[in-house]
C-alpha atoms as a PDB file:
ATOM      1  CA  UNK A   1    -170.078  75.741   5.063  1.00  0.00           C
ATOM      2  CA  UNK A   2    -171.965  78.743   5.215  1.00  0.00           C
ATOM      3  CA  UNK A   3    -175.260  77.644   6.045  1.00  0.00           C
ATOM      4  CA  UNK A   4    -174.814  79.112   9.656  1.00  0.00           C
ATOM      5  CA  UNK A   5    -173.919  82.734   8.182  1.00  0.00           C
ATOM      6  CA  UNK A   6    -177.846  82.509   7.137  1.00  0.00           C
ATOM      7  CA  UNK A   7    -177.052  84.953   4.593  1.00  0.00           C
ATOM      8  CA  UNK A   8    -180.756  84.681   3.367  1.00  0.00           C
ATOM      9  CA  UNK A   9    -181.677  86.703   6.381  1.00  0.00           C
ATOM     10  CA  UNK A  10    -178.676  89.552   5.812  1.00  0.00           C
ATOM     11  CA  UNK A  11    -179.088  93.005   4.466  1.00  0.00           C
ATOM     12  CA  UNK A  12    -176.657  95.257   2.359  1.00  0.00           C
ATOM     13  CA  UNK A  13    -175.451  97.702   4.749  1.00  0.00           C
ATOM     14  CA  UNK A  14    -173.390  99.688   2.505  1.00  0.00           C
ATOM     15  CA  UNK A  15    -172.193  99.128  -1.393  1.00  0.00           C
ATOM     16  CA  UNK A  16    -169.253 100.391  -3.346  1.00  0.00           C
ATOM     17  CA  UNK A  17    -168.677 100.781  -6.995  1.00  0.00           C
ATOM     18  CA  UNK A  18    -165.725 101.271  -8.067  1.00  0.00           C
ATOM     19  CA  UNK A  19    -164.454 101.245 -12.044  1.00  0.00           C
ATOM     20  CA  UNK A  20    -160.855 100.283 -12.374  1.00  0.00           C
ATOM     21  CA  UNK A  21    -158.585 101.566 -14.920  1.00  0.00           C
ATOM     22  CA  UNK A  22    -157.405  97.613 -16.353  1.00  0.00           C
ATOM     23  CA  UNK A  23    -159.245  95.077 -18.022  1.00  0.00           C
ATOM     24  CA  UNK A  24    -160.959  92.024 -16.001  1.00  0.00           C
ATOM     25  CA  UNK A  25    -158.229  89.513 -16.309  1.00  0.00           C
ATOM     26  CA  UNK A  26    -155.971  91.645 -14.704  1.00  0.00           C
ATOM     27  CA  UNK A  27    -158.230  92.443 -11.591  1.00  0.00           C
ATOM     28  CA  UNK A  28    -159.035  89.464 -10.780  1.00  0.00           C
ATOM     29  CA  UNK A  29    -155.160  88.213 -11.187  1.00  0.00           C
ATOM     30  CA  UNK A  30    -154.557  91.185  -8.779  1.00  0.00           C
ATOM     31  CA  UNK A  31    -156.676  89.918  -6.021  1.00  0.00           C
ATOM     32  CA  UNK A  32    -155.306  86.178  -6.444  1.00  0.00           C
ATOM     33  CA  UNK A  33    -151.557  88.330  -6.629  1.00  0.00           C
ATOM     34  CA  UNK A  34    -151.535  87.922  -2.070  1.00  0.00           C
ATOM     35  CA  UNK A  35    -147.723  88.583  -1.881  1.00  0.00           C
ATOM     36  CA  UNK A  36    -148.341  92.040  -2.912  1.00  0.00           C
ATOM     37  CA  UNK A  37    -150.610  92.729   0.238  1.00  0.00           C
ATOM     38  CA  UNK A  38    -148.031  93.518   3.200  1.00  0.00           C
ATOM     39  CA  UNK A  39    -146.462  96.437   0.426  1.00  0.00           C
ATOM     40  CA  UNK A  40    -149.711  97.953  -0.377  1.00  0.00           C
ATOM     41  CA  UNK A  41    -152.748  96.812   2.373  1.00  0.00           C
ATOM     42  CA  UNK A  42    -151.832  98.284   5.907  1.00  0.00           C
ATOM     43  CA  UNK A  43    -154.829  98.220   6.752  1.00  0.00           C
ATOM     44  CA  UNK A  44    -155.832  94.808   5.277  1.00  0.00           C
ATOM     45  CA  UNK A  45    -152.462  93.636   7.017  1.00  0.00           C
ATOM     46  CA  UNK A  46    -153.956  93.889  10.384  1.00  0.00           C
ATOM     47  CA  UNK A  47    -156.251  91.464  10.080  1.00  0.00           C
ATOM     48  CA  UNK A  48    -154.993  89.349   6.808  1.00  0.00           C
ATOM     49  CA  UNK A  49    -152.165  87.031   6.170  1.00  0.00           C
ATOM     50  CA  UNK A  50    -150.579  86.760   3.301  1.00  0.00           C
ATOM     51  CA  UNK A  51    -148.408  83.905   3.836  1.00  0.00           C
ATOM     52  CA  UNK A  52    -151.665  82.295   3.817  1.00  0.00           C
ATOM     53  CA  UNK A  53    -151.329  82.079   0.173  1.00  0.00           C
ATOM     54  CA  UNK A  54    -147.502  80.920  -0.860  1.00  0.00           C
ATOM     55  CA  UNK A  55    -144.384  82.662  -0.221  1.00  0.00           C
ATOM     56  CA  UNK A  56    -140.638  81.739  -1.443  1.00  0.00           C
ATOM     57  CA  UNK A  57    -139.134  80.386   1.644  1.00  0.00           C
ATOM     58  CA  UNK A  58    -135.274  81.506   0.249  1.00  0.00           C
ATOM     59  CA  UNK A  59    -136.692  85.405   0.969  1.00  0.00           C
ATOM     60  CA  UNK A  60    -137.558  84.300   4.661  1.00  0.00           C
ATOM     61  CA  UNK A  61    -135.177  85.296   7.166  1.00  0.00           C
ATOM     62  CA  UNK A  62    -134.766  82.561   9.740  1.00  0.00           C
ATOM     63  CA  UNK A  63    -137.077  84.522  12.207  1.00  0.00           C
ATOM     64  CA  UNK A  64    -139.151  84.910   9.448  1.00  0.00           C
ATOM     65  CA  UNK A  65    -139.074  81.372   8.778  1.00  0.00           C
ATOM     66  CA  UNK A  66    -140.119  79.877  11.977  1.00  0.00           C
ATOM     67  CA  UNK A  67    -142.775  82.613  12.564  1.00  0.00           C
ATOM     68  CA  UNK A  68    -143.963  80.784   8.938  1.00  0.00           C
ATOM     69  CA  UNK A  69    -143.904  77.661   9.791  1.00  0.00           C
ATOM     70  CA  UNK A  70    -144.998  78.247  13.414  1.00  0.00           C
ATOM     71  CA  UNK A  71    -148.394  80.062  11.518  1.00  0.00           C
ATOM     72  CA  UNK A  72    -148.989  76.816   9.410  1.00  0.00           C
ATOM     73  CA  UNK A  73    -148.628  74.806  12.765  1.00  0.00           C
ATOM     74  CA  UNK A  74    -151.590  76.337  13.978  1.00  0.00           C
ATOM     75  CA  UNK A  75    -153.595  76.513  10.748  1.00  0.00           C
ATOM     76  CA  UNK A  76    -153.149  72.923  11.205  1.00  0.00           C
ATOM     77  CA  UNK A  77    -154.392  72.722  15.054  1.00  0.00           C
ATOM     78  CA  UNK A  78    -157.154  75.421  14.265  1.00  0.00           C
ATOM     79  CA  UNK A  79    -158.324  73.875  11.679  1.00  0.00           C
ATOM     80  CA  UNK A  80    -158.942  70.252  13.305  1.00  0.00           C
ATOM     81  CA  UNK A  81    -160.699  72.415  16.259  1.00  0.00           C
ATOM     82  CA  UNK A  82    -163.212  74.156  13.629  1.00  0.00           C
ATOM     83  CA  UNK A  83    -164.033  71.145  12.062  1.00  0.00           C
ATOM     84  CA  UNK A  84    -164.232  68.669  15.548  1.00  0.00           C
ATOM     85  CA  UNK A  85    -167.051  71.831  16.237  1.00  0.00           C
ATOM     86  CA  UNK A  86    -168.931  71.188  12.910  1.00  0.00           C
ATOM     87  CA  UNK A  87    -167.651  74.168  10.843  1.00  0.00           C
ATOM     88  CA  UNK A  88    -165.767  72.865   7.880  1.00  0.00           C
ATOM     89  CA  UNK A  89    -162.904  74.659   7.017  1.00  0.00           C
ATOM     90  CA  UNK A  90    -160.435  72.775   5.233  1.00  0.00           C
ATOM     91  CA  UNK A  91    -159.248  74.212   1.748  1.00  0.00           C
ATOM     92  CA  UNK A  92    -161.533  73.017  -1.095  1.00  0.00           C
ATOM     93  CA  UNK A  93    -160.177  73.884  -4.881  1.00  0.00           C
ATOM     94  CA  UNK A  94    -161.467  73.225  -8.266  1.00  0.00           C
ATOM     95  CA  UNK A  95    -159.193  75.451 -10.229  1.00  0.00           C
ATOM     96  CA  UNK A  96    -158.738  73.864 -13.219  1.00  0.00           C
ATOM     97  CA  UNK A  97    -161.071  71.443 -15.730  1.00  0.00           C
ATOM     98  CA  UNK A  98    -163.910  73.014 -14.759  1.00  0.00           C
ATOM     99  CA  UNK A  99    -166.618  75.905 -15.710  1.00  0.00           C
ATOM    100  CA  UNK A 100    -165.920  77.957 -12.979  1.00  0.00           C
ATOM    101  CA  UNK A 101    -163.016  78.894 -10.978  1.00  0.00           C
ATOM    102  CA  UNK A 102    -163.515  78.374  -7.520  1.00  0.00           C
ATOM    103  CA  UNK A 103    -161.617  77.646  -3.627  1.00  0.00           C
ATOM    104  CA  UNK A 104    -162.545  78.116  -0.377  1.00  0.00           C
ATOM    105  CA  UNK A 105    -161.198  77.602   3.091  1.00  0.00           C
ATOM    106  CA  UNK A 106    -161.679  78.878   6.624  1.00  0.00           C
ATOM    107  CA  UNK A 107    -158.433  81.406   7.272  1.00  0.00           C
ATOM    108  CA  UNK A 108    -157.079  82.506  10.555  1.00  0.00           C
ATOM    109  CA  UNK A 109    -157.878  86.305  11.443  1.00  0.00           C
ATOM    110  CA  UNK A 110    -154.654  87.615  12.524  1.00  0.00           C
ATOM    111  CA  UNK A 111    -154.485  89.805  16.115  1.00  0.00           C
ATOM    112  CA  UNK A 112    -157.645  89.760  17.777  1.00  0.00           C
ATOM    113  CA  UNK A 113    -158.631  87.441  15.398  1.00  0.00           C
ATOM    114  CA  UNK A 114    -162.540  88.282  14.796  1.00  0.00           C
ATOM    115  CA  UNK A 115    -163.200  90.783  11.181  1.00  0.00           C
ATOM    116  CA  UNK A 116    -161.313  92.033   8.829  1.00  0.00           C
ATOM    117  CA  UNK A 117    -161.647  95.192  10.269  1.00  0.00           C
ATOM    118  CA  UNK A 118    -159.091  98.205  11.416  1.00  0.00           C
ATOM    119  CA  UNK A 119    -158.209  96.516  14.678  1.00  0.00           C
ATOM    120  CA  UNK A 120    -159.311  92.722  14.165  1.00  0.00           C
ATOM    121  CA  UNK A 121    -162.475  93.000  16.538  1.00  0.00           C
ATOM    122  CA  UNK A 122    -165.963  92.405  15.427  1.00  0.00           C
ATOM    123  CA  UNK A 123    -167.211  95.768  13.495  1.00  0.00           C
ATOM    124  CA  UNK A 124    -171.297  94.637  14.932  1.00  0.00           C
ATOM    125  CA  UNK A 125    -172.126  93.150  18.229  1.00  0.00           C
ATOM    126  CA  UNK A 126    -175.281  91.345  16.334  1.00  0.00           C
ATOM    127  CA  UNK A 127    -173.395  88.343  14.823  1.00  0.00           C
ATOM    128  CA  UNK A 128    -174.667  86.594  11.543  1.00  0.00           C
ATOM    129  CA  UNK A 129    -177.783  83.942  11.021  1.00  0.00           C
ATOM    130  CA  UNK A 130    -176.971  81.310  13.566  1.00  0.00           C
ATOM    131  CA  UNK A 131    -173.265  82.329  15.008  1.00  0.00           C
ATOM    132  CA  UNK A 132    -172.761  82.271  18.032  1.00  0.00           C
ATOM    133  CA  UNK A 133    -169.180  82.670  18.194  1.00  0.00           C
ATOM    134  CA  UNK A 134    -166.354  85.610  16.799  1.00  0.00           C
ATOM    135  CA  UNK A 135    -163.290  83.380  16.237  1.00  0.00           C
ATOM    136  CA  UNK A 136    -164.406  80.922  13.627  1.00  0.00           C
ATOM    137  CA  UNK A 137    -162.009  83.242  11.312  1.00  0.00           C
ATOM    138  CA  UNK A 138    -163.123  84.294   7.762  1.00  0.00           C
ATOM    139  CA  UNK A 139    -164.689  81.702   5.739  1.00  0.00           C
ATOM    140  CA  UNK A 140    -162.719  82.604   2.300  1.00  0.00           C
ATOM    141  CA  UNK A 141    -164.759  82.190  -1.208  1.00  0.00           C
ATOM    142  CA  UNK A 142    -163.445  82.656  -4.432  1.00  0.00           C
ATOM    143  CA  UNK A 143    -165.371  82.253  -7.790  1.00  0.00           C
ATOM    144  CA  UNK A 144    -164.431  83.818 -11.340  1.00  0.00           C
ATOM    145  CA  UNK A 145    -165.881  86.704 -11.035  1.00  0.00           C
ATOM    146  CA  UNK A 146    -165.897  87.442  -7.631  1.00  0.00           C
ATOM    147  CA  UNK A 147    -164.337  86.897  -4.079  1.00  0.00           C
ATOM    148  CA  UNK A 148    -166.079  86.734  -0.173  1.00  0.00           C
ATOM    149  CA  UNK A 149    -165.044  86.733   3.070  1.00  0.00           C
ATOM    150  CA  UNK A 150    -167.603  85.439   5.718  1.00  0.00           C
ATOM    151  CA  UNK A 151    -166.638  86.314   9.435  1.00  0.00           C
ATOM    152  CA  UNK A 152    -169.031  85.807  12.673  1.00  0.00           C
ATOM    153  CA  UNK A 153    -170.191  89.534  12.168  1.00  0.00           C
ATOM    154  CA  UNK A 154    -170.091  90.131   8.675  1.00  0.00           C
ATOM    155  CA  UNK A 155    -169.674  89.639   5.305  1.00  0.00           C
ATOM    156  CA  UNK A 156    -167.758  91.398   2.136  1.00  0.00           C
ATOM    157  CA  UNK A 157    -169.146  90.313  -1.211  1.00  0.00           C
ATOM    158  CA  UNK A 158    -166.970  91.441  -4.092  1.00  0.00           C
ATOM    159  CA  UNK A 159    -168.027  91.182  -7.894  1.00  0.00           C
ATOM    160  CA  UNK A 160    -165.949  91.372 -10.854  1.00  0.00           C
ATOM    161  CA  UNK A 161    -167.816  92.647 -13.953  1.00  0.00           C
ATOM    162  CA  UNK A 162    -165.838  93.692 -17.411  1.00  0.00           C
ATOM    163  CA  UNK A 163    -166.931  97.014 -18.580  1.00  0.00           C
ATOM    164  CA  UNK A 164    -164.439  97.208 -21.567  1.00  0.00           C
ATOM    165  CA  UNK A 165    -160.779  96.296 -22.590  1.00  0.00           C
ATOM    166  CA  UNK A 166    -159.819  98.966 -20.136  1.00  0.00           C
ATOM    167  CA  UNK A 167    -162.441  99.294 -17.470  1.00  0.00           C
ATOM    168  CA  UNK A 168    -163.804  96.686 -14.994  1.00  0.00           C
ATOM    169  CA  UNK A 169    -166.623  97.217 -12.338  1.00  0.00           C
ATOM    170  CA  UNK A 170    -165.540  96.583  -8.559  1.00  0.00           C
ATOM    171  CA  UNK A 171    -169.269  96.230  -6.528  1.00  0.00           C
ATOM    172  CA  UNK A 172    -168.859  95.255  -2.936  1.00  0.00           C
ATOM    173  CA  UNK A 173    -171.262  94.747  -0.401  1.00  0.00           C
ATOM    174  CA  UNK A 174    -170.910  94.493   3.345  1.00  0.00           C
ATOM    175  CA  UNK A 175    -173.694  92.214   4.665  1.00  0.00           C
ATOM    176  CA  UNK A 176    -174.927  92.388   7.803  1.00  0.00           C
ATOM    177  CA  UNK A 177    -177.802  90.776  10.122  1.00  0.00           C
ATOM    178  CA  UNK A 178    -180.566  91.516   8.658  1.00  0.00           C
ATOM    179  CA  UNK A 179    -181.640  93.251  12.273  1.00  0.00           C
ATOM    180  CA  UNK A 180    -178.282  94.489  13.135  1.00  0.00           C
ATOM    181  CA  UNK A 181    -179.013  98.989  13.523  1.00  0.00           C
ATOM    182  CA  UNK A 182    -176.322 101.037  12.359  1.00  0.00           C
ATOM    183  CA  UNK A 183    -175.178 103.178  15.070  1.00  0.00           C
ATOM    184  CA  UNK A 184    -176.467 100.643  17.493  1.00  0.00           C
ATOM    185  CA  UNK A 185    -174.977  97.002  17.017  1.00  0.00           C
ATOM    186  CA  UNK A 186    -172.343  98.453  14.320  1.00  0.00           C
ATOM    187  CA  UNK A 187    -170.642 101.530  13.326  1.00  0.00           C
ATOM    188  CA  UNK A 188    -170.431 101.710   9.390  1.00  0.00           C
ATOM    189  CA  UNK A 189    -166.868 102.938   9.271  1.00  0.00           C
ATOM    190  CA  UNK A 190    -165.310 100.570  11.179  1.00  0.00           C
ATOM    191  CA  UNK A 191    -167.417  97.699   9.515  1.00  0.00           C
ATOM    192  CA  UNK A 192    -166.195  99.367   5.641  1.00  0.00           C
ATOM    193  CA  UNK A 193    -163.038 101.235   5.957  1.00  0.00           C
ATOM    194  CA  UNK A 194    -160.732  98.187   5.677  1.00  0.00           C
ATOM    195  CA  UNK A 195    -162.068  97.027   2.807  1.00  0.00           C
ATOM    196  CA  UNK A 196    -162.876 100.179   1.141  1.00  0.00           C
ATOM    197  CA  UNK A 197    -159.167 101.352   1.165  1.00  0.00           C
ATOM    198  CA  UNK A 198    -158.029  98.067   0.393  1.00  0.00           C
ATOM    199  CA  UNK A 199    -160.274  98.355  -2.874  1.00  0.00           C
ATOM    200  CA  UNK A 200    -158.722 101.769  -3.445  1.00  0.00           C
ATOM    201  CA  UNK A 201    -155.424 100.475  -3.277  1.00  0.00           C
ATOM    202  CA  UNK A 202    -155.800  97.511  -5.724  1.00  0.00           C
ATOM    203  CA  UNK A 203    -157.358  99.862  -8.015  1.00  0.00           C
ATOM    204  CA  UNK A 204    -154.094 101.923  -8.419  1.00  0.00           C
ATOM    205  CA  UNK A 205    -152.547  98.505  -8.788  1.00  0.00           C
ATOM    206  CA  UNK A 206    -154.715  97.502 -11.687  1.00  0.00           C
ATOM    207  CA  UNK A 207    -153.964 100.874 -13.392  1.00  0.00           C
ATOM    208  CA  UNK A 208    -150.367 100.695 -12.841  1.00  0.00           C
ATOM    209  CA  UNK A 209    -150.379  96.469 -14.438  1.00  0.00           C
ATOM    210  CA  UNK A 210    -152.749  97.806 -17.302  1.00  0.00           C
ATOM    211  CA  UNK A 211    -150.580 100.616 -18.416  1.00  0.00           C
ATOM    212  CA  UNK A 212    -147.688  98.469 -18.174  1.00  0.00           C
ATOM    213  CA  UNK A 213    -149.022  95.939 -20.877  1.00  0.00           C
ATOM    214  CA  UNK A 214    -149.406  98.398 -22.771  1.00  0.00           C
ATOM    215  CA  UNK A 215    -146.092  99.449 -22.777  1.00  0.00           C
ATOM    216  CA  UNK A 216    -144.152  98.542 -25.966  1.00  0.00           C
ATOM    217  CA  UNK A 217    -141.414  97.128 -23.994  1.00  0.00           C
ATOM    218  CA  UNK A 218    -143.700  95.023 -22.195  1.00  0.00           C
ATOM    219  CA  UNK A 219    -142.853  91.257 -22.034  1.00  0.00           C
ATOM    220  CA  UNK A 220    -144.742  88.605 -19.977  1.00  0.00           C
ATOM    221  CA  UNK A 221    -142.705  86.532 -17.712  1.00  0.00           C
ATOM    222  CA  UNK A 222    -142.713  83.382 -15.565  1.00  0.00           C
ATOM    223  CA  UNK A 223    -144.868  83.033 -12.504  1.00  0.00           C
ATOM    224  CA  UNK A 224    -143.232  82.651  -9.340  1.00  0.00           C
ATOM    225  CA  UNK A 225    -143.633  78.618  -7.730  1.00  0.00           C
ATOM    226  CA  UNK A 226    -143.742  79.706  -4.473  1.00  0.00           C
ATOM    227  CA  UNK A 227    -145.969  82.817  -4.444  1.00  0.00           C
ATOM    228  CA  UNK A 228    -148.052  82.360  -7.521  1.00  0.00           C
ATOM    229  CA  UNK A 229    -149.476  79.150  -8.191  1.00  0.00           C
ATOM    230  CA  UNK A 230    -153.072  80.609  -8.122  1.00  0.00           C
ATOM    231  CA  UNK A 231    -152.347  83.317 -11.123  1.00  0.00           C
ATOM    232  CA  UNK A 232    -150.655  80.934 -13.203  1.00  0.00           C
ATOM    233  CA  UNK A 233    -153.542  78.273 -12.491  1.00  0.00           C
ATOM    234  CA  UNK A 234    -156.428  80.807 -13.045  1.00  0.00           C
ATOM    235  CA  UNK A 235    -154.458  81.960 -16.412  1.00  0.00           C
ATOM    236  CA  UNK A 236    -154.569  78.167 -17.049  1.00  0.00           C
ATOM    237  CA  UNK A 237    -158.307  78.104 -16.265  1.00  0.00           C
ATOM    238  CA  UNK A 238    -158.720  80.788 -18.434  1.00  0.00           C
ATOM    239  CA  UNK A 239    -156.724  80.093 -21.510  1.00  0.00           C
ATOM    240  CA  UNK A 240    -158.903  76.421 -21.460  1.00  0.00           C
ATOM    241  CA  UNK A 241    -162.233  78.152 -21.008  1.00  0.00           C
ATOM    242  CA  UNK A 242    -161.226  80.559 -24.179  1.00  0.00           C
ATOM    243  CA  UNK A 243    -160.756  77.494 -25.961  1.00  0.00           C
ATOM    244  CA  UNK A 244    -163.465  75.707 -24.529  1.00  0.00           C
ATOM    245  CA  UNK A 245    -165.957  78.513 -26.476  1.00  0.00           C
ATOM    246  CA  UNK A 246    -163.626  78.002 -29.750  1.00  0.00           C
ATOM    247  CA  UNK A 247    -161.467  80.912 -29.280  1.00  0.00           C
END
């Protein structure tokens, strides 16, 4: 799946660390947390869809609804085209009974449909390894500790490392082809600011949830069906690898 990203031949263009206020279980249920993305990612927005990841259908309004269902309709079509062209997209999960945490899929780049970037076009004209193409969407990666999107221009690698009970490393890395010259094939602000503000935002986020559980008041409550299946089957994950190590 992302053997024609060549990633082997990539280079770091530019790398972020950024230490979040909340401890590492709570970061990384932030980024699974997708419904929260049209209220706090503008930017992300442009190019991201968060439906892609559940939504309660009795909060849809009927125009909402059909634009839903009509976006599923053509995950469905895209999806057999991608594939029929030898690019596997289809969603593969092993969430649960296993040591790592970990899902992938191919997801449709909203607008122009090409990066995650501030208008959904391709951030460098010198496209990854072997594509040849800018609207094989964003090859999604999750793992426990970290989460990737690979488009047809670039990449954004994201790891998750716990610093304390209260502070958690954000590293992410935009990867380029390894020939691609900034200022040339790709302008680093278009090819960063997305993601960099997106980061920002999830940080406040994480700071907001930590203090919160903190809170004498706090109580835990259900997860939502509809909208968060993948928290409640990551907390699942790790409550069983906890007790997998005899905690």
């Amino acid at each position: 799946r992302l053997a024609p990203y060549d990633i082997r031949n990539a280079r770091i263009a530019h790398q972020t660390d950024v230490i979040e206020d909340g401890n590492w279980k709570l970061t990384m249920e932030n980024n699974r947390e997708c419904y929260h993305c049209s209220a706090n990612h503008p930017e992300l927005c442009v190019s991201f869809v968060d439906l892609d990841f559940g939504f309660d259908p009795e909060t849809l309004s009927p125009e909402d609804r059909e634009q839903a269902e009509e976006h599923f309709r053509l995950y469905e079509e895209r999806t057999k085209a991608w594939e029929a062209d030898g690019f596997p997209s289809a969603a593969v999960e092993q969430l649960a009974d296993c040591a790592t945490n970990f899902r992938t899929q191919r997801l449709i780049i909203a607008g122009a449909g090409e990066s995650q970037t501030h208008d959904a076009t391709a951030a460098s004209s010198k496209l990854l390894g072997h594509m040849t193409r800018k609207d094989l969407g964003d090859t999604h990666l999750w793992g426990h500790n970290s989460w990737n999107h690979f488009m047809g221009d670039h990449a954004v690698v994201a790891t998750v490392i716990p610093l304390s009970a209260g502070k958690t490393l954000v590293r992410t890395k935009w990867l380029v082809h390894k020939d691609a010259v900034e200022g040339i094939d790709y302008d680093l602000d278009k090819l960063t600011d997305v993601w960099i503000a997106t980061t920002d935002q999830d940080a406040d986020l994480v700071a907001r949830s930590h203090a919160g559980t903190l809170d004498l008041a706090y109580q835990p409550g259900p997860y939502s069906r509809f909208s968060e299946t993948n928290l409640d089957k990551f907390a699942t994950w790790y409550i069983d690898r906890m007790r997998a190590h005899g905690y």
